[in-house]
N, C-alpha and C. Protein backbone atom coordinates (compact mmCIF):
# COMPACT_ATOMS: atom_id res chain seq x y z
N UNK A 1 -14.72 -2.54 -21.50
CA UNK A 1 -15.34 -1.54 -20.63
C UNK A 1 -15.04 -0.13 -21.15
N UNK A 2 -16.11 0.76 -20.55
CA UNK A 2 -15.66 2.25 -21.45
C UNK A 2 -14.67 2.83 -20.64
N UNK A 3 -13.67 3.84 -20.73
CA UNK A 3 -12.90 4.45 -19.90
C UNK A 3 -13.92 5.64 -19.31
N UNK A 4 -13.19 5.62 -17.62
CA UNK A 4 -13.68 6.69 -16.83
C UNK A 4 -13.84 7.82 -17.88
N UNK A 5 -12.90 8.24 -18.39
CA UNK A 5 -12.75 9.90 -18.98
C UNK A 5 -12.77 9.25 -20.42
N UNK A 6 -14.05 8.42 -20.92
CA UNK A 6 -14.21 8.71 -22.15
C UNK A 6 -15.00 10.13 -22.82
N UNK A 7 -14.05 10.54 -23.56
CA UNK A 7 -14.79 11.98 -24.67
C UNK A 7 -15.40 11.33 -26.00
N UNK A 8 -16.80 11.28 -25.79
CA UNK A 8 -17.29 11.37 -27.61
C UNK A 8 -17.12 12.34 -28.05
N UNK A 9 -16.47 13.41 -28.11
CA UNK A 9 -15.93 14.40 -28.92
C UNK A 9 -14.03 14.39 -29.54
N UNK A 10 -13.73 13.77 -28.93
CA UNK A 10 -12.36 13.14 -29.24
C UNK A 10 -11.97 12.96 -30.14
N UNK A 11 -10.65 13.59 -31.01
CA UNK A 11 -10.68 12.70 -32.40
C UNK A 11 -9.52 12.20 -32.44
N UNK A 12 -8.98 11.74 -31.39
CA UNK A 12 -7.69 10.68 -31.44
C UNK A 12 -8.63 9.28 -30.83
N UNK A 13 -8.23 8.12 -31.62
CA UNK A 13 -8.99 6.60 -31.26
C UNK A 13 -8.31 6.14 -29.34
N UNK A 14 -7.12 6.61 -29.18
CA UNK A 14 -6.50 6.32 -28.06
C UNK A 14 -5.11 6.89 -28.11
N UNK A 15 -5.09 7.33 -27.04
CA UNK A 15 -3.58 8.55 -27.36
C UNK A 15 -2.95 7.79 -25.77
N UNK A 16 -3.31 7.01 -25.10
CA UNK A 16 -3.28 5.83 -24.05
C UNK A 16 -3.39 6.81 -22.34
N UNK A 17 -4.12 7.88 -22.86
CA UNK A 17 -4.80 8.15 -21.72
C UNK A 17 -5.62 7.84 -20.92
N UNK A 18 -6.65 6.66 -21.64
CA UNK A 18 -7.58 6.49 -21.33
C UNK A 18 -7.78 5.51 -20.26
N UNK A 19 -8.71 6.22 -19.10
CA UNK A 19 -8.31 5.16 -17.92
C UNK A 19 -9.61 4.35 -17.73
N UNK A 20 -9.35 2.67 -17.99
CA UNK A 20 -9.78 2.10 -18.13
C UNK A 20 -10.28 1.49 -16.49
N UNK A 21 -11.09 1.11 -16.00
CA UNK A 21 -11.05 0.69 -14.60
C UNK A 21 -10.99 -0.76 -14.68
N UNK A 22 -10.58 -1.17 -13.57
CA UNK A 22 -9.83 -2.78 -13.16
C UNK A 22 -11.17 -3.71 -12.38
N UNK A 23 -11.32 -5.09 -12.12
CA UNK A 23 -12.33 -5.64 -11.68
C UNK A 23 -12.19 -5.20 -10.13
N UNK A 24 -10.70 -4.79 -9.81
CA UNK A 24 -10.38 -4.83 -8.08
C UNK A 24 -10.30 -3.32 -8.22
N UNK A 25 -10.63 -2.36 -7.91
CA UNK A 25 -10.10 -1.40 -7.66
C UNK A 25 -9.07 -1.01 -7.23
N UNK A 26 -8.79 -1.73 -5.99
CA UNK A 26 -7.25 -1.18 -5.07
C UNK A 26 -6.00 -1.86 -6.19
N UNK A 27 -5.38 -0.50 -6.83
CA UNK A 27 -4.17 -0.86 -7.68
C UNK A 27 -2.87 -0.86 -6.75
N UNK A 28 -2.18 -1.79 -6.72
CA UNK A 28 -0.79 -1.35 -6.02
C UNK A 28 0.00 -1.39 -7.24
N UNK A 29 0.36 0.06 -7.46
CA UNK A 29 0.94 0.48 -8.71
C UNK A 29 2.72 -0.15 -8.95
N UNK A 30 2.98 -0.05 -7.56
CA UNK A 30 4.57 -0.42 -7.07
C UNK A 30 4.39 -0.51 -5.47
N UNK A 31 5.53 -1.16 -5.09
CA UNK A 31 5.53 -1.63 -3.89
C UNK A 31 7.45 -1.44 -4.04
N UNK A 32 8.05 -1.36 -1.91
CA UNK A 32 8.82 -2.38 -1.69
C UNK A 32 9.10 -3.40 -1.65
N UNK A 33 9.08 -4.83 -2.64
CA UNK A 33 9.24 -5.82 -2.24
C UNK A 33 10.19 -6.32 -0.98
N UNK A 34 11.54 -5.66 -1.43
CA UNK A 34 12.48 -6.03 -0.74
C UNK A 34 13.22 -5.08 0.35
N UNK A 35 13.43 -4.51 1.46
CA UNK A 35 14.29 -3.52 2.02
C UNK A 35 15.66 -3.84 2.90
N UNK A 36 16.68 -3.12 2.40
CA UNK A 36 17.73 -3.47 3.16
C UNK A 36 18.47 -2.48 4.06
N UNK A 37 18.76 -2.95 5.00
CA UNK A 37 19.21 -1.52 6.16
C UNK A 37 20.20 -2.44 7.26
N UNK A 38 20.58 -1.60 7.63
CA UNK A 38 21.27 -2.22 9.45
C UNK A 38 20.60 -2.49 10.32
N UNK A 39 20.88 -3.65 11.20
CA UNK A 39 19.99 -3.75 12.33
C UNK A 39 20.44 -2.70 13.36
N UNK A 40 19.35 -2.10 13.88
CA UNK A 40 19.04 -0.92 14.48
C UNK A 40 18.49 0.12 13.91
N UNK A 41 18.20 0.22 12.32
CA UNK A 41 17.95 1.25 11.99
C UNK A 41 16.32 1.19 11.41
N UNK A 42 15.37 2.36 11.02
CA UNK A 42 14.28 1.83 10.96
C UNK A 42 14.24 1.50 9.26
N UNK A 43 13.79 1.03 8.89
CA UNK A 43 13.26 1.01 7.62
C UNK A 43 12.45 0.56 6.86
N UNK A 44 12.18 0.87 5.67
CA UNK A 44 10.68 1.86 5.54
C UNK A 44 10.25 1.02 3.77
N UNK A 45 9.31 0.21 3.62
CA UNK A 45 8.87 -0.07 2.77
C UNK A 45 7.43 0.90 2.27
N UNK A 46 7.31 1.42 0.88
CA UNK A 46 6.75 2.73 0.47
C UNK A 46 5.58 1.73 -0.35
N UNK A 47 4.73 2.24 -0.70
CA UNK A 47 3.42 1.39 -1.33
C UNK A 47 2.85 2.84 -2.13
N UNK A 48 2.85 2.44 -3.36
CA UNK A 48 2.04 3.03 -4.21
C UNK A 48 0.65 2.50 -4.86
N UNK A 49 -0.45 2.95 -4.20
CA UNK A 49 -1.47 2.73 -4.12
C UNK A 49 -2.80 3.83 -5.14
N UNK A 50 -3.35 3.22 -6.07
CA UNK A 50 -4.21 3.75 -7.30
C UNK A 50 -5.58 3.16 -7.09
N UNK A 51 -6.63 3.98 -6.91
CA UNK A 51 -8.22 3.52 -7.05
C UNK A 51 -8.05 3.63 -8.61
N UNK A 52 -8.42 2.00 -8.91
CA UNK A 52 -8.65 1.85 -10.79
C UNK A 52 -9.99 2.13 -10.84
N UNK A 53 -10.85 2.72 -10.57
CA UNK A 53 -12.32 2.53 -10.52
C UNK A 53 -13.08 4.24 -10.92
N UNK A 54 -14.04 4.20 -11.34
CA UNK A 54 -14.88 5.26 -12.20
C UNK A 54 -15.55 6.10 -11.04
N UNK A 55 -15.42 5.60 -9.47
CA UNK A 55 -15.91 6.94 -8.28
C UNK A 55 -14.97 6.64 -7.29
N UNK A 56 -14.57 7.52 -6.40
CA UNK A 56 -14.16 7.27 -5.15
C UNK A 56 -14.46 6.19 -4.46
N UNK A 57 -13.35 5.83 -3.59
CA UNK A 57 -13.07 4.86 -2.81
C UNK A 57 -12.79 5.08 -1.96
N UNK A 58 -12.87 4.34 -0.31
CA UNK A 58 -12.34 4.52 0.71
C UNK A 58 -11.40 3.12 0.51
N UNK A 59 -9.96 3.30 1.28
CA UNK A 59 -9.34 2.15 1.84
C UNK A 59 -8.93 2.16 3.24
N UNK A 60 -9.02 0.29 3.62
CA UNK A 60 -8.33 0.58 4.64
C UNK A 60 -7.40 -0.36 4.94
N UNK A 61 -6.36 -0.36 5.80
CA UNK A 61 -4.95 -0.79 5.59
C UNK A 61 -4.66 -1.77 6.77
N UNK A 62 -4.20 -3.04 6.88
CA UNK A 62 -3.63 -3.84 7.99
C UNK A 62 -2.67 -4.03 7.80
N UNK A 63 -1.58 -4.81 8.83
CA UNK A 63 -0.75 -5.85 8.86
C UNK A 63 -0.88 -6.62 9.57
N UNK A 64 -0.53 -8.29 8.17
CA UNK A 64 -1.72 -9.26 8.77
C UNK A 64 -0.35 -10.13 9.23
N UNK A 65 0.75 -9.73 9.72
CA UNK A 65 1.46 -10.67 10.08
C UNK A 65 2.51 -9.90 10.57
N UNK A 66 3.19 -10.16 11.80
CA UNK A 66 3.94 -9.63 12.69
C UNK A 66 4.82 -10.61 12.98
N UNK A 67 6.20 -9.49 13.17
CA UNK A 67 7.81 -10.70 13.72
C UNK A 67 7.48 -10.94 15.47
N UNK A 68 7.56 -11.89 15.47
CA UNK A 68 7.27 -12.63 17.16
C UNK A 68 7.70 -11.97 17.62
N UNK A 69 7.78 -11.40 19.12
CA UNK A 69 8.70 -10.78 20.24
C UNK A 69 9.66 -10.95 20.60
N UNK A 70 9.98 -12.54 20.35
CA UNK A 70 11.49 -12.54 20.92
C UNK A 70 12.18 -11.89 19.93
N UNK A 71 11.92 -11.97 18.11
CA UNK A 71 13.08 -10.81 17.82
C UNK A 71 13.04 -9.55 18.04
N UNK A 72 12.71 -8.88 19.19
CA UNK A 72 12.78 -7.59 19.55
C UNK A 72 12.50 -6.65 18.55
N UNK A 73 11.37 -7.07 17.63
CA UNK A 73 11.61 -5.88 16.24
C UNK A 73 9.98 -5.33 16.83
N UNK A 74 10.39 -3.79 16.37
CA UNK A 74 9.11 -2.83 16.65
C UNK A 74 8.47 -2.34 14.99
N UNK A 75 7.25 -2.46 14.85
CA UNK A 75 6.59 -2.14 13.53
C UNK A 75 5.58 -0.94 14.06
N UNK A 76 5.41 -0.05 12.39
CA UNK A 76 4.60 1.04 12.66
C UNK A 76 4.19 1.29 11.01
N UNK A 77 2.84 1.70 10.83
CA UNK A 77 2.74 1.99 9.47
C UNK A 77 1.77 3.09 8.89
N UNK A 78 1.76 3.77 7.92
CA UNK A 78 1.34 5.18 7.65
C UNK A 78 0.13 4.96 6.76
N UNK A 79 -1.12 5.21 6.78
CA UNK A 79 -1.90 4.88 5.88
C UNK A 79 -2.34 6.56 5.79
N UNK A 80 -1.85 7.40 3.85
CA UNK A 80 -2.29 8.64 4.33
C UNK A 80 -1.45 9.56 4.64
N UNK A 81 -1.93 10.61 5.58
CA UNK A 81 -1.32 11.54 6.10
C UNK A 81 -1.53 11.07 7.58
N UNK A 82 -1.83 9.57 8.10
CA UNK A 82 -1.77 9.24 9.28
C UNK A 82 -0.59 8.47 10.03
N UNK A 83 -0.64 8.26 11.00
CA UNK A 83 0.58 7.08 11.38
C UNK A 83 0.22 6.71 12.62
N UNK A 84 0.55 5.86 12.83
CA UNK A 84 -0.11 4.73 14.18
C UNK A 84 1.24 4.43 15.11
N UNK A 85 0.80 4.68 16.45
CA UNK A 85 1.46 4.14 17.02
C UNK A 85 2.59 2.65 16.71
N UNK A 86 3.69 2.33 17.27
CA UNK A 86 4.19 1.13 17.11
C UNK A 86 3.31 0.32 17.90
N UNK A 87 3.23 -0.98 16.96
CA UNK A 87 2.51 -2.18 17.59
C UNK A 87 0.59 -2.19 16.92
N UNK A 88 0.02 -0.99 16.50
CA UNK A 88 -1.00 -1.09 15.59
C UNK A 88 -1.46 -1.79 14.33
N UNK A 89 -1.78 -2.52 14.24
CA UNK A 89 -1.64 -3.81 12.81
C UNK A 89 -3.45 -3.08 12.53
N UNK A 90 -3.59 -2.07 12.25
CA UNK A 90 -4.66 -1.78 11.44
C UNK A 90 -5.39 -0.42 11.48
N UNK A 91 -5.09 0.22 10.42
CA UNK A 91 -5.70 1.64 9.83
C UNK A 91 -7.22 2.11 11.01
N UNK A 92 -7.01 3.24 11.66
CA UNK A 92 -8.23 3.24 11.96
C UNK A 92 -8.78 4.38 11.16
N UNK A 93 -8.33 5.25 10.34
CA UNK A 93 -8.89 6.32 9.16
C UNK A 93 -8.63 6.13 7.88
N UNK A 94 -9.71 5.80 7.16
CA UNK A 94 -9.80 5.22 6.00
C UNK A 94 -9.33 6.35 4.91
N UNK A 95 -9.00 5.59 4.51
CA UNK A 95 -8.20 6.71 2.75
C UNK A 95 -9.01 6.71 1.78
N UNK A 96 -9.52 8.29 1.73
CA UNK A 96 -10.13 8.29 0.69
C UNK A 96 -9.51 8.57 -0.89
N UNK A 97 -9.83 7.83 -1.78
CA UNK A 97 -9.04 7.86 -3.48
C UNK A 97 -10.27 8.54 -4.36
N UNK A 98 -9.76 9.46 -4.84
CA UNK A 98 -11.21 9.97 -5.97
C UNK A 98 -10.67 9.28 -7.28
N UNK A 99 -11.36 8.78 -8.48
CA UNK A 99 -11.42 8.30 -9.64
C UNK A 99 -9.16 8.20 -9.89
N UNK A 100 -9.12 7.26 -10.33
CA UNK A 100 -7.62 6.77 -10.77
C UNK A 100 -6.72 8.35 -9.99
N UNK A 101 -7.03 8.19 -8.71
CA UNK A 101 -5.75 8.96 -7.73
C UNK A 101 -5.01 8.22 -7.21
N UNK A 102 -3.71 8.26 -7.57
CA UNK A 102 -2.59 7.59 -6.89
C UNK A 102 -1.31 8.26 -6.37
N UNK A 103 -0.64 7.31 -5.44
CA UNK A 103 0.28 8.14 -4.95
C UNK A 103 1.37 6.74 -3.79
N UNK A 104 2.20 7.63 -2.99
CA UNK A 104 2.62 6.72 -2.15
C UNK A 104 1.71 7.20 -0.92
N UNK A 105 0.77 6.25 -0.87
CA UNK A 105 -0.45 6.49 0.25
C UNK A 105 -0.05 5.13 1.10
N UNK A 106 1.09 4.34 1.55
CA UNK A 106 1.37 4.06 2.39
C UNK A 106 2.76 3.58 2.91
N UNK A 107 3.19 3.21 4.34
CA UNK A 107 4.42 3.39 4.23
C UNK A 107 4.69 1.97 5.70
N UNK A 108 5.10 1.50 5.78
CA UNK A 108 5.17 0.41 6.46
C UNK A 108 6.58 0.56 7.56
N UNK A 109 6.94 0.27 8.50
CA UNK A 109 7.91 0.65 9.32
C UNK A 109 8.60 -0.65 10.13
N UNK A 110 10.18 -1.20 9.89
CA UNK A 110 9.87 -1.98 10.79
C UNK A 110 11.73 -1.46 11.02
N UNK A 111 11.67 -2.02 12.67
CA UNK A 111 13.56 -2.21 13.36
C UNK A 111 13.61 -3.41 14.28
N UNK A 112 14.77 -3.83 14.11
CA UNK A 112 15.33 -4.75 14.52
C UNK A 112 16.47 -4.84 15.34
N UNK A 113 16.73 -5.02 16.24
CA UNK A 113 18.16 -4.61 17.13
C UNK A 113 18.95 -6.04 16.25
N UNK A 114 18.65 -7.04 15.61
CA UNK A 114 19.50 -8.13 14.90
C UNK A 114 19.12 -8.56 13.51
N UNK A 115 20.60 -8.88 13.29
CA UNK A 115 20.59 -9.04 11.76
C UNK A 115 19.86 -9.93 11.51
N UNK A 116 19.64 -10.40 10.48
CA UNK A 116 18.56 -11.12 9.97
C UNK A 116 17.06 -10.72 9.07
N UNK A 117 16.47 -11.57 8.84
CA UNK A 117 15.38 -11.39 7.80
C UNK A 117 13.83 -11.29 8.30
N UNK A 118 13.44 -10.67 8.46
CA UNK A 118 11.60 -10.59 8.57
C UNK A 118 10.40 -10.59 7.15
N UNK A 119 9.68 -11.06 7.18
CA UNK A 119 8.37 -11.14 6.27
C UNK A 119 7.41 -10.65 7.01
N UNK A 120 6.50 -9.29 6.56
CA UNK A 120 5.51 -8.59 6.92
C UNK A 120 4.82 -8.40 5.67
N UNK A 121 3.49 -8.94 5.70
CA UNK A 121 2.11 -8.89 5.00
C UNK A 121 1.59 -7.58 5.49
N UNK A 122 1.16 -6.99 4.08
CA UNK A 122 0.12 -5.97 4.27
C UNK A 122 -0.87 -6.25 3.74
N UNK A 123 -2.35 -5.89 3.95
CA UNK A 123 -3.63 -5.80 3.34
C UNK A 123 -4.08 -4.78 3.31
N UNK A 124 -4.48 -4.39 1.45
CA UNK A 124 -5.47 -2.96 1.72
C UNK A 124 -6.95 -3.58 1.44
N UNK A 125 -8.14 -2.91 1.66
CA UNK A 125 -8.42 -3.43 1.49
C UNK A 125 -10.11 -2.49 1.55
N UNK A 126 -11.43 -2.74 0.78
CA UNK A 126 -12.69 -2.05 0.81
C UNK A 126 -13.34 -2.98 1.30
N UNK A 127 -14.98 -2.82 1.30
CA UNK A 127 -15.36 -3.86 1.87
C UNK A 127 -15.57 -5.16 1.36
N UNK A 128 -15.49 -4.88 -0.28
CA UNK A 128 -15.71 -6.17 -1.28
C UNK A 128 -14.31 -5.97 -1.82
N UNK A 129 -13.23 -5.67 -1.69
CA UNK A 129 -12.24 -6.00 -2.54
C UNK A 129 -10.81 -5.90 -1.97
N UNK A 130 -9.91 -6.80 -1.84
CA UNK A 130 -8.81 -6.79 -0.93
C UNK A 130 -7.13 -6.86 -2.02
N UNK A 131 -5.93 -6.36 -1.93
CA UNK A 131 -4.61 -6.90 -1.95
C UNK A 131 -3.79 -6.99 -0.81
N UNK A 132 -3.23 -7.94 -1.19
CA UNK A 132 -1.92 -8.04 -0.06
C UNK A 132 -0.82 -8.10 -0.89
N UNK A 133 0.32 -7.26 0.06
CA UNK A 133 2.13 -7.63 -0.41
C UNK A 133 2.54 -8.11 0.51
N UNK A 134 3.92 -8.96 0.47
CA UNK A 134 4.61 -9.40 1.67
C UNK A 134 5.87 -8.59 1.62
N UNK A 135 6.53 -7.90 2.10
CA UNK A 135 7.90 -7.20 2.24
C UNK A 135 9.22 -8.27 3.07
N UNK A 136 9.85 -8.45 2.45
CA UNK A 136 10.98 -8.67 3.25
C UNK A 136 12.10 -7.75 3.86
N UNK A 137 12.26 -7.33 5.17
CA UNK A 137 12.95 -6.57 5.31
C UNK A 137 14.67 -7.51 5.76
N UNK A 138 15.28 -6.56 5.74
CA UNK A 138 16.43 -7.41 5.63
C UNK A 138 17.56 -6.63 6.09
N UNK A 139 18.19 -7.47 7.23
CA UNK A 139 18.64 -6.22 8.60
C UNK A 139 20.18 -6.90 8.64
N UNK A 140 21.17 -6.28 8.08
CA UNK A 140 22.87 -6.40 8.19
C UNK A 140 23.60 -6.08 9.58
């Protein structure tokens, strides 16, 4: 495929600038896999998120899986310069990405009054193209 910012005037063959676009667009460049904190405290898995693609993109963001109630844990997550109430499992203002913009464009939130382990799925996602991560948070 040609790169977004190919120059036919160029006279280096590849100097590895060249941004090539991906079949999925939504890049998760890096993620929290893993987070560790005290129970009671909040903490915060960070998502670095890249449109691989040659125009703007909108995304939009869920969580497709929540800790049951009885462990008393409260979730909240940032898609953006937005943030949702606790208990919201889905973006209602879509993120817009212009050509290979990336950044930490999201931020995931969870507490626990007890120790122990949680698994929370995120999905970003356009209308034809989706990722998911699972985070483990992990409460001492």
């Amino acid at each position: 495929p040609n790169a977004c910012n190919y120059n036919s005037d160029a006279t280096i063959s590849d100097d590895e600038s060249c941004q090539l676009p991906l079949d999925n667009p939504i890049n998760i460049t890096s993620y929290d896999d893993v987070v560790v904190g005290q129970a009671g405290e909040e903490l915060i898995a960070h998502f670095y998120i890249q449109n691989a693609s040659c125009s703007a993109i909108s995304i939009d963001a869920s969580q497709t899986s929540s800790p049951h109630p009885s462990t008393g844990a409260t979730f909240r997550m940032c898609l953006g310069d937005v943030c949702y109430d606790p208990g919201v499992t889905e973006a209602e203002i879509l993120l817009d990405l212009d050509s290979f913009e990336e950044g930490d464009y999201f931020q995931g939130y969870l507490t626990s009054p007890n120790p122990g382990s949680l698994n929370i799925t995120y999905r970003f996602f356009t209308e034809s193209n989706y990722e998911e991560r699972t985070v483990e948070f992990q409460f001492n």
